[in-house]
C-alpha atoms as a PDB file:
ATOM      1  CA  UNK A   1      88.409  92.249 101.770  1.00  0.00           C
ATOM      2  CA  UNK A   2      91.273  91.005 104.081  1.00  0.00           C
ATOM      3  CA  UNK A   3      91.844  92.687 107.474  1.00  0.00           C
ATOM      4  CA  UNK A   4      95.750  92.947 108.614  1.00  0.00           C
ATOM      5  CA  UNK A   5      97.255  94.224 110.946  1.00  0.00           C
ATOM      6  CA  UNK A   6     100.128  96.619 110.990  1.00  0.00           C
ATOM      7  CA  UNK A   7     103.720  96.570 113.170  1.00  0.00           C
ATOM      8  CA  UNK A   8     102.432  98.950 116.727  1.00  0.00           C
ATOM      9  CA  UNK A   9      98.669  97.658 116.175  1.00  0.00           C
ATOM     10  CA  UNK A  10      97.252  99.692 113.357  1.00  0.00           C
ATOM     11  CA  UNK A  11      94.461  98.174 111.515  1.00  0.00           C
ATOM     12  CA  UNK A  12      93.308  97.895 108.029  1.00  0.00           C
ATOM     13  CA  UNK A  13      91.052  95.906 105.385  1.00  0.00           C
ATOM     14  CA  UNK A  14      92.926  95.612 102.186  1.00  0.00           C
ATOM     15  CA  UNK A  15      91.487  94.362  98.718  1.00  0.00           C
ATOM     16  CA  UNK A  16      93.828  93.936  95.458  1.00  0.00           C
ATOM     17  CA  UNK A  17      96.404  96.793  95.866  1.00  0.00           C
ATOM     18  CA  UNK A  18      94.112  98.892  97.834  1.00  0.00           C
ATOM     19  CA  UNK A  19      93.605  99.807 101.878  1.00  0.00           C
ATOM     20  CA  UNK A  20      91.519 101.102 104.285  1.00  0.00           C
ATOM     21  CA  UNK A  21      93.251 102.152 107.049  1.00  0.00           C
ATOM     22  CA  UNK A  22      91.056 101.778 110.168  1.00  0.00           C
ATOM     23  CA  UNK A  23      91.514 104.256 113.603  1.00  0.00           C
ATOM     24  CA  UNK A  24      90.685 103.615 117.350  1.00  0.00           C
ATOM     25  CA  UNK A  25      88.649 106.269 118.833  1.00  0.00           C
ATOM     26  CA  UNK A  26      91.671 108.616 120.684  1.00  0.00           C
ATOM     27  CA  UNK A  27      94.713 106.655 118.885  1.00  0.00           C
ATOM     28  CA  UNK A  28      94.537 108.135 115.652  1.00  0.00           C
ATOM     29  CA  UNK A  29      97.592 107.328 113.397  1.00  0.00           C
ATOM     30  CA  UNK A  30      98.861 110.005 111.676  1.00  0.00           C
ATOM     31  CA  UNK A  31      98.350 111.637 109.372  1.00  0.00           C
ATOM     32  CA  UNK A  32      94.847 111.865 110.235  1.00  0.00           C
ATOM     33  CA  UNK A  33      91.375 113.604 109.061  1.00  0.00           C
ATOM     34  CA  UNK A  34      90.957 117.173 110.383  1.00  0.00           C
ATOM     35  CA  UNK A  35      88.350 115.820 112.706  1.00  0.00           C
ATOM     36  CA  UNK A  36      88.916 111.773 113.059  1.00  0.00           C
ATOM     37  CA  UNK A  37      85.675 110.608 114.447  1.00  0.00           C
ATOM     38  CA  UNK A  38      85.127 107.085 115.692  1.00  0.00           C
ATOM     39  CA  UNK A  39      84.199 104.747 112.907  1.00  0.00           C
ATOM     40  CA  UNK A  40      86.021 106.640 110.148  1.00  0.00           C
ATOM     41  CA  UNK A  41      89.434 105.539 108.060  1.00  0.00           C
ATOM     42  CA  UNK A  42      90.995 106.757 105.636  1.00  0.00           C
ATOM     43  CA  UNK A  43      91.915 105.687 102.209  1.00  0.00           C
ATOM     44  CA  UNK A  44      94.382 104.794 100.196  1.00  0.00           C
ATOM     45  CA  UNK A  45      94.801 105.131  96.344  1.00  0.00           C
ATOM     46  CA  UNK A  46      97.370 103.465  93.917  1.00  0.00           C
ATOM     47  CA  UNK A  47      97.306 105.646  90.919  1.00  0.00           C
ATOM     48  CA  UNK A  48      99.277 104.675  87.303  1.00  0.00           C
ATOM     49  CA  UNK A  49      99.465 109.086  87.092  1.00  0.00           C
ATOM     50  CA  UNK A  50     101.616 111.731  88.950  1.00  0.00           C
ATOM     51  CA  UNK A  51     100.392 112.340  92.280  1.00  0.00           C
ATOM     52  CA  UNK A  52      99.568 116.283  90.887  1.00  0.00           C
ATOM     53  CA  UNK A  53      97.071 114.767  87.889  1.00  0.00           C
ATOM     54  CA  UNK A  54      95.289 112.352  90.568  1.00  0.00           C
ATOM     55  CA  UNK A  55      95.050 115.442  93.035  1.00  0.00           C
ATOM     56  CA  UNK A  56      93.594 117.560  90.078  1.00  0.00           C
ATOM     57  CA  UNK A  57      91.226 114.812  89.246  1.00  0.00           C
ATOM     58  CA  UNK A  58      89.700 114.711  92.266  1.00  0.00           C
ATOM     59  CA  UNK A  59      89.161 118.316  92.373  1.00  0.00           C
ATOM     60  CA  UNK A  60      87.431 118.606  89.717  1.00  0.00           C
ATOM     61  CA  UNK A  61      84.927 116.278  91.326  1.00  0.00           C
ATOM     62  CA  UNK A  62      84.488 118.533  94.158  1.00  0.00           C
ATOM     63  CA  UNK A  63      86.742 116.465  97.001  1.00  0.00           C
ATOM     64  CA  UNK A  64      88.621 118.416  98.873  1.00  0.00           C
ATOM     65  CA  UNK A  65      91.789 116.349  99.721  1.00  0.00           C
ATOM     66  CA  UNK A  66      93.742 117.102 103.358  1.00  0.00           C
ATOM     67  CA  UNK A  67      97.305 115.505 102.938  1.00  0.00           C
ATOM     68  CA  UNK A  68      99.355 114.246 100.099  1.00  0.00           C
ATOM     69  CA  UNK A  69     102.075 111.512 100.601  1.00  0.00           C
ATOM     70  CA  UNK A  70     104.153 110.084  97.892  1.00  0.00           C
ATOM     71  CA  UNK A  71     104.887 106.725  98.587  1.00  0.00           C
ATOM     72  CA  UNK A  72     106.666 103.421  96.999  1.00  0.00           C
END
């Protein structure tokens, strides 16, 4: 893993195409978990399928997911 860090301070470890977007305790980023707690991130997925199919996928494994962004 490679830590950067982002324009305004934000923090992250990346590794091949993937993040982990780190938070400060009481500067949370948005968007954010329902209940950011210190020590907790969030992450980030790059899919090859519609955002809808990797949403669906995950369901099916029981994990609830809070926000969906489509990004390029």
């Amino acid at each position: 893993m490679r830590e950067v860090t982002f324009d305004g301070g934000g923090r992250a470890v990346t590794f091949g195409h993937s993040k982990i977007n780190l938070h400060r305790s009481g500067r949370e980023s948005e968007p954010q978990a329902e209940r950011p707690t210190p020590g907790s991130g969030d992450l980030c997925f790059i899919v090859d399928q519609s955002l809808d199919q990797a949403v669906a996928e995950l369901a099916s494994r029981g994990v609830p997911v809070i926000s969906k962004l489509r990004t390029v």
